[in-house]
Protein backbone atom coordinates (compact mmCIF):
# COMPACT_ATOMS: atom_id res chain seq x y z
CA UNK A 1 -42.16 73.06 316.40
CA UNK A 2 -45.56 74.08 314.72
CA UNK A 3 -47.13 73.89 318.39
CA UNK A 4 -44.24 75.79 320.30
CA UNK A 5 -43.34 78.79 317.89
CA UNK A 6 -46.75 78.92 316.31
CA UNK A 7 -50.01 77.63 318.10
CA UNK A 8 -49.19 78.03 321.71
CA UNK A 9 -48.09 81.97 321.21
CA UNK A 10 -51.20 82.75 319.19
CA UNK A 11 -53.72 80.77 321.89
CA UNK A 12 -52.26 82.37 324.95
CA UNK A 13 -50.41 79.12 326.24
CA UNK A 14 -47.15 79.06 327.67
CA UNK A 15 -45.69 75.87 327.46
CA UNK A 16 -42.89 74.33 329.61
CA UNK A 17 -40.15 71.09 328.91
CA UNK A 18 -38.41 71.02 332.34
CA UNK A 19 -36.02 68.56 330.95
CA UNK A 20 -34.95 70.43 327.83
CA UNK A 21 -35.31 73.74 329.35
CA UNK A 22 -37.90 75.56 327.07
CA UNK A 23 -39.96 78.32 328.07
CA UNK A 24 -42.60 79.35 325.83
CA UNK A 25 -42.47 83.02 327.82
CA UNK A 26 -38.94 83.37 327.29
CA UNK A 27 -38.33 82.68 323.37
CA UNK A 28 -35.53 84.34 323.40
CA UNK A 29 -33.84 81.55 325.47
CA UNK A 30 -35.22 78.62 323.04
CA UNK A 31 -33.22 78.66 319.89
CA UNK A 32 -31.55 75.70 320.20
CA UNK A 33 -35.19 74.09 320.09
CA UNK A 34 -35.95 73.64 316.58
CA UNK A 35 -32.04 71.60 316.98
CA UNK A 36 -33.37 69.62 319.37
CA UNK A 37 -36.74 68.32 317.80
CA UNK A 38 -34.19 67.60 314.72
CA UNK A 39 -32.50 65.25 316.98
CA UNK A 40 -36.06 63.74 319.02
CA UNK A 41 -37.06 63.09 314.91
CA UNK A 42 -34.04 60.96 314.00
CA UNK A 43 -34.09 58.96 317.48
CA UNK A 44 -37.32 58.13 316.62
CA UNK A 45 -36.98 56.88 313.48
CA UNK A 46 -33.72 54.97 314.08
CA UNK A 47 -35.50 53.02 317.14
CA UNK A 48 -38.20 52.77 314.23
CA UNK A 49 -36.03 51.20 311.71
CA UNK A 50 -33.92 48.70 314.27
CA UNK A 51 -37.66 47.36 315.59
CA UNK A 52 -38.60 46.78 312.21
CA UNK A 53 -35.50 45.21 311.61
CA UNK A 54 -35.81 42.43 314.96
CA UNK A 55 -39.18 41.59 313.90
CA UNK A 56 -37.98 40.99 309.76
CA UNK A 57 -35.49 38.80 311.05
CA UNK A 58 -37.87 37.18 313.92
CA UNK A 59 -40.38 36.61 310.49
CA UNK A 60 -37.61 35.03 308.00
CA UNK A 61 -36.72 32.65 311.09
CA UNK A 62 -40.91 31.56 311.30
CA UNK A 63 -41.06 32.91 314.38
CA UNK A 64 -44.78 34.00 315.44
CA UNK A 65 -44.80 37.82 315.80
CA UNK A 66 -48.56 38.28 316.32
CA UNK A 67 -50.32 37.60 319.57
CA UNK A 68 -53.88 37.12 318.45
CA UNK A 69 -54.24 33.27 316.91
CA UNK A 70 -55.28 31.72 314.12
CA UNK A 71 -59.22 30.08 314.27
CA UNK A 72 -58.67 26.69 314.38
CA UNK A 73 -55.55 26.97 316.40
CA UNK A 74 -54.36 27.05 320.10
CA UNK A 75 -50.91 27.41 321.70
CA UNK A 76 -48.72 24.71 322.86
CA UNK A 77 -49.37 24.63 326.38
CA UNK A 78 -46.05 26.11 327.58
CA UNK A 79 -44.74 27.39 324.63
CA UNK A 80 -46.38 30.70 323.01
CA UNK A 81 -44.17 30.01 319.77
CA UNK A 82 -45.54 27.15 318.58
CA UNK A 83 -49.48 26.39 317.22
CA UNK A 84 -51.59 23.10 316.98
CA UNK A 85 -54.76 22.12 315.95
CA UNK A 86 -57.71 23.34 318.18
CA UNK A 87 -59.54 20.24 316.93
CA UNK A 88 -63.00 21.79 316.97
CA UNK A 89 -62.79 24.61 315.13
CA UNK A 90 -60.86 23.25 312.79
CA UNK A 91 -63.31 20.85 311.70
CA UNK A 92 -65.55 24.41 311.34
CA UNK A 93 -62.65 25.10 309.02
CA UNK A 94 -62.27 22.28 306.91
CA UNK A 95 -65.77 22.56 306.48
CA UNK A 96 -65.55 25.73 304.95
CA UNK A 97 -63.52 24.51 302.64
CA UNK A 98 -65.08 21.52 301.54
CA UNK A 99 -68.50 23.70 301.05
CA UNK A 100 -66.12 26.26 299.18
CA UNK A 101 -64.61 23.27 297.07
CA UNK A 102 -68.87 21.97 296.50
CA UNK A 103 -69.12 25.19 294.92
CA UNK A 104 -71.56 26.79 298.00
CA UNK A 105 -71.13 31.09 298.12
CA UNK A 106 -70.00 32.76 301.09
CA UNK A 107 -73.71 34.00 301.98
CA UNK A 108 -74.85 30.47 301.92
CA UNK A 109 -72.92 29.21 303.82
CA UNK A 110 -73.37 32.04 306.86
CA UNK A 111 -76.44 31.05 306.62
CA UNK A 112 -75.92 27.27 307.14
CA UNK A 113 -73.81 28.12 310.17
CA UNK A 114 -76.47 30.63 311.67
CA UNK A 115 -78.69 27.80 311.22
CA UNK A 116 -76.87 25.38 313.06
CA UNK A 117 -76.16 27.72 315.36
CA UNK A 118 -72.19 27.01 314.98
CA UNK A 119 -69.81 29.85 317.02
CA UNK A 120 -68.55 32.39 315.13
CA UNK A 121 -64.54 32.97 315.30
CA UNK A 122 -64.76 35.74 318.33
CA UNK A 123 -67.27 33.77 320.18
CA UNK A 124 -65.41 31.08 319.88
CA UNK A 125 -62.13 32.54 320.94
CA UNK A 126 -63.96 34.14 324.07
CA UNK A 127 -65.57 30.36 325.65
CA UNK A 128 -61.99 29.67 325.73
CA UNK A 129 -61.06 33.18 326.99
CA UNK A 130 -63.96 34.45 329.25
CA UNK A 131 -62.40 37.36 330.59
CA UNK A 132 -61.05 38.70 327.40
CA UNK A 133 -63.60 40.63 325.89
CA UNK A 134 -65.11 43.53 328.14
CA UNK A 135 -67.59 44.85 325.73
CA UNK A 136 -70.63 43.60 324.46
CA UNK A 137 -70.22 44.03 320.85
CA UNK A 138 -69.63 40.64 319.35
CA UNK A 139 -72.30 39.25 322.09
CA UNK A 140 -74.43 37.55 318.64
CA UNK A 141 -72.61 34.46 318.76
CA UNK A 142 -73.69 32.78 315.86
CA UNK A 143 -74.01 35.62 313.60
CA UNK A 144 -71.81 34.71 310.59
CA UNK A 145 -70.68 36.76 308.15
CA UNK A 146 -69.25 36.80 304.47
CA UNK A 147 -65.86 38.77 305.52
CA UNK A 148 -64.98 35.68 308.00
CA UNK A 149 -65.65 33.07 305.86
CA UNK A 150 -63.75 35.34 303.07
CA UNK A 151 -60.85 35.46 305.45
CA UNK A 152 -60.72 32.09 306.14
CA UNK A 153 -60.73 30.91 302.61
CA UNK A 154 -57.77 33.25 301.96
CA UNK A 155 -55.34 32.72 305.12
CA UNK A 156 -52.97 30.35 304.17
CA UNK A 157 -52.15 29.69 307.87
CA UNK A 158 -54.19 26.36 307.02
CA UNK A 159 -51.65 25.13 305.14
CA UNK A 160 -49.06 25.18 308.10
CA UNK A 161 -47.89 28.45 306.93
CA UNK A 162 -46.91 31.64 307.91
CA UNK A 163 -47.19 34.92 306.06
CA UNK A 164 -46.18 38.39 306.96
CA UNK A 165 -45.96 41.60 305.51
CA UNK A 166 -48.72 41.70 303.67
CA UNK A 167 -49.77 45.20 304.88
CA UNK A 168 -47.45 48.08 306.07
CA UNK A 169 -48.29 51.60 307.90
CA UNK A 170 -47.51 54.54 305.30
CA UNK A 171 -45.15 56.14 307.48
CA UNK A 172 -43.03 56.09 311.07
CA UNK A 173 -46.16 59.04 311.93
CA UNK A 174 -49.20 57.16 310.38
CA UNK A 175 -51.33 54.92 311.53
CA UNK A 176 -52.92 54.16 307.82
CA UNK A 177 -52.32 50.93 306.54
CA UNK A 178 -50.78 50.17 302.61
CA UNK A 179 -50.75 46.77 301.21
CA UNK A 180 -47.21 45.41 300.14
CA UNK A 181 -47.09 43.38 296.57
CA UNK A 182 -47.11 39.77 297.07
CA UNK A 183 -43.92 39.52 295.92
CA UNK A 184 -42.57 41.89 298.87
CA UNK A 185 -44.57 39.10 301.58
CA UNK A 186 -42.25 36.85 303.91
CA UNK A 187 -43.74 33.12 303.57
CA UNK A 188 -42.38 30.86 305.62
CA UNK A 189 -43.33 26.86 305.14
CA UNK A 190 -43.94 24.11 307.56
CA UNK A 191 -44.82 26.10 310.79
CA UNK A 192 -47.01 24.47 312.41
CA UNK A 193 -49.17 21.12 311.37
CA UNK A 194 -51.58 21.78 308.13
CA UNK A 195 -55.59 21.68 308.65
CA UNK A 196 -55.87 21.29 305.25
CA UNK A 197 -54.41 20.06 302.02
CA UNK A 198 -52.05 22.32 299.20
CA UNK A 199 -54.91 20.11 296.90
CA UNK A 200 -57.74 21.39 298.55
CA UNK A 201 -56.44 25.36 299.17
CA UNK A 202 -55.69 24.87 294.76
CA UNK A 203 -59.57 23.32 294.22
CA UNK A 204 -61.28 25.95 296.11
CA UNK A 205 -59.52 28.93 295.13
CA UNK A 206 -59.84 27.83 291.34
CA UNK A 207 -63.54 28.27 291.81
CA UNK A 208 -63.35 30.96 293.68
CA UNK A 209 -61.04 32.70 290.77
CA UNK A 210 -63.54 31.55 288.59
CA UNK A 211 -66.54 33.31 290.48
CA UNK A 212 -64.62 36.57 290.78
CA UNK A 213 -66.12 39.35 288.25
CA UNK A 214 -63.85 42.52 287.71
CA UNK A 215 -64.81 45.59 288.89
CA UNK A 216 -66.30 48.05 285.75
């Protein structure tokens, strides 16, 4: 509406909607316009609301409603629904938290895998996937950093779950993202098989608790 009856008259530009019969040079003949972008709204946001409701009841059923995967996982050859262990990397990730349980920080540990030269997650993912990636930006492959190894440590995927709605857009219109309280997530058990152990997850993220200093 802003565009139509404000911006377009002021610029110069005549605008046409052959399907809904608008004429910018003929505003006289428009006035059942603002009507109509009334209705376009509330289509939009009831398609909105009955996606969002498929992919709720999709989550609650532990059905996967993500296409990337999980590091340390692969699909089920024939069967995009379910995961198993993608046995090398997920010895990369047990290792991780093992070192995390040893009491090792995130930065040392980057810089034991850059060391050894280990793949990072995306380079990884592309061996397996060669045409996936166009661009050259992830092109170090063993350049490890603290926000993977953070996000590792704190995906409870390992533990053969699965856990949505952590994060929701702020509106129908906005890209932005919000986080949801934890008590608003759908966690769904026994998903897929565990790379690691509910003892293990507790051990490390004790220490990591521990380690965490409050922002002044």
């Amino acid at each position: 509406g802003y565009y139509t009856e404000i911006l377009f008259p002021k610029k110069g530009v005549r605008f046409i909607a052959v399907n809904n019969n608008v004429d910018s040079a003929t505003p006289q003949d428009n006035d059942f316009t603002p009507f109509l972008n009334i209705m376009n709204e509330w289509y939009a946001k009831d398609t909105s609301n009955k996606i969002k409701a498929v992919f709720k009841s999709r989550m609650k059923e532990g059905l996967r409603c993500s296409g990337s995967i999980p590091y340390g996982y692969k699909r089920e050859p024939g069967d995009k629904q379910t995961l198993i262990v993608d046995e090398p990397a997920a010895q990369v990730v047990k290792r991780i938290f093992r070192l995390a349980s040893e009491g090792v920080g995130y930065n040392k540990m980057a810089k034991i895998f850059r060391e050894e030269k280990v793949l990072t997650p995306i380079a990884y993912f592309n061996l397996n996937n060669p045409d996936y990636f166009k661009s050259d930006y992830w092109r170090k492959e063993f350049d490890w950093h603290v926000t993977s190894i953070r996000a590792i440590l704190n995906n409870e995927v390992y533990l053969g779950k699965l856990v949505y709605g952590k994060q929701r857009n702020k509106s129908m219109k906005s890209k932005e993202k919000v986080r949801n309280p934890k008590e608003d997530w759908i966690v769904v058990e026994n998903c897929h098989e565990p790379i690691i152990t509910q003892e293990l997850w507790d051990t490390v993220h004790k220490i990591l608790n521990a380690k965490h200093r409050p922002a002044k």
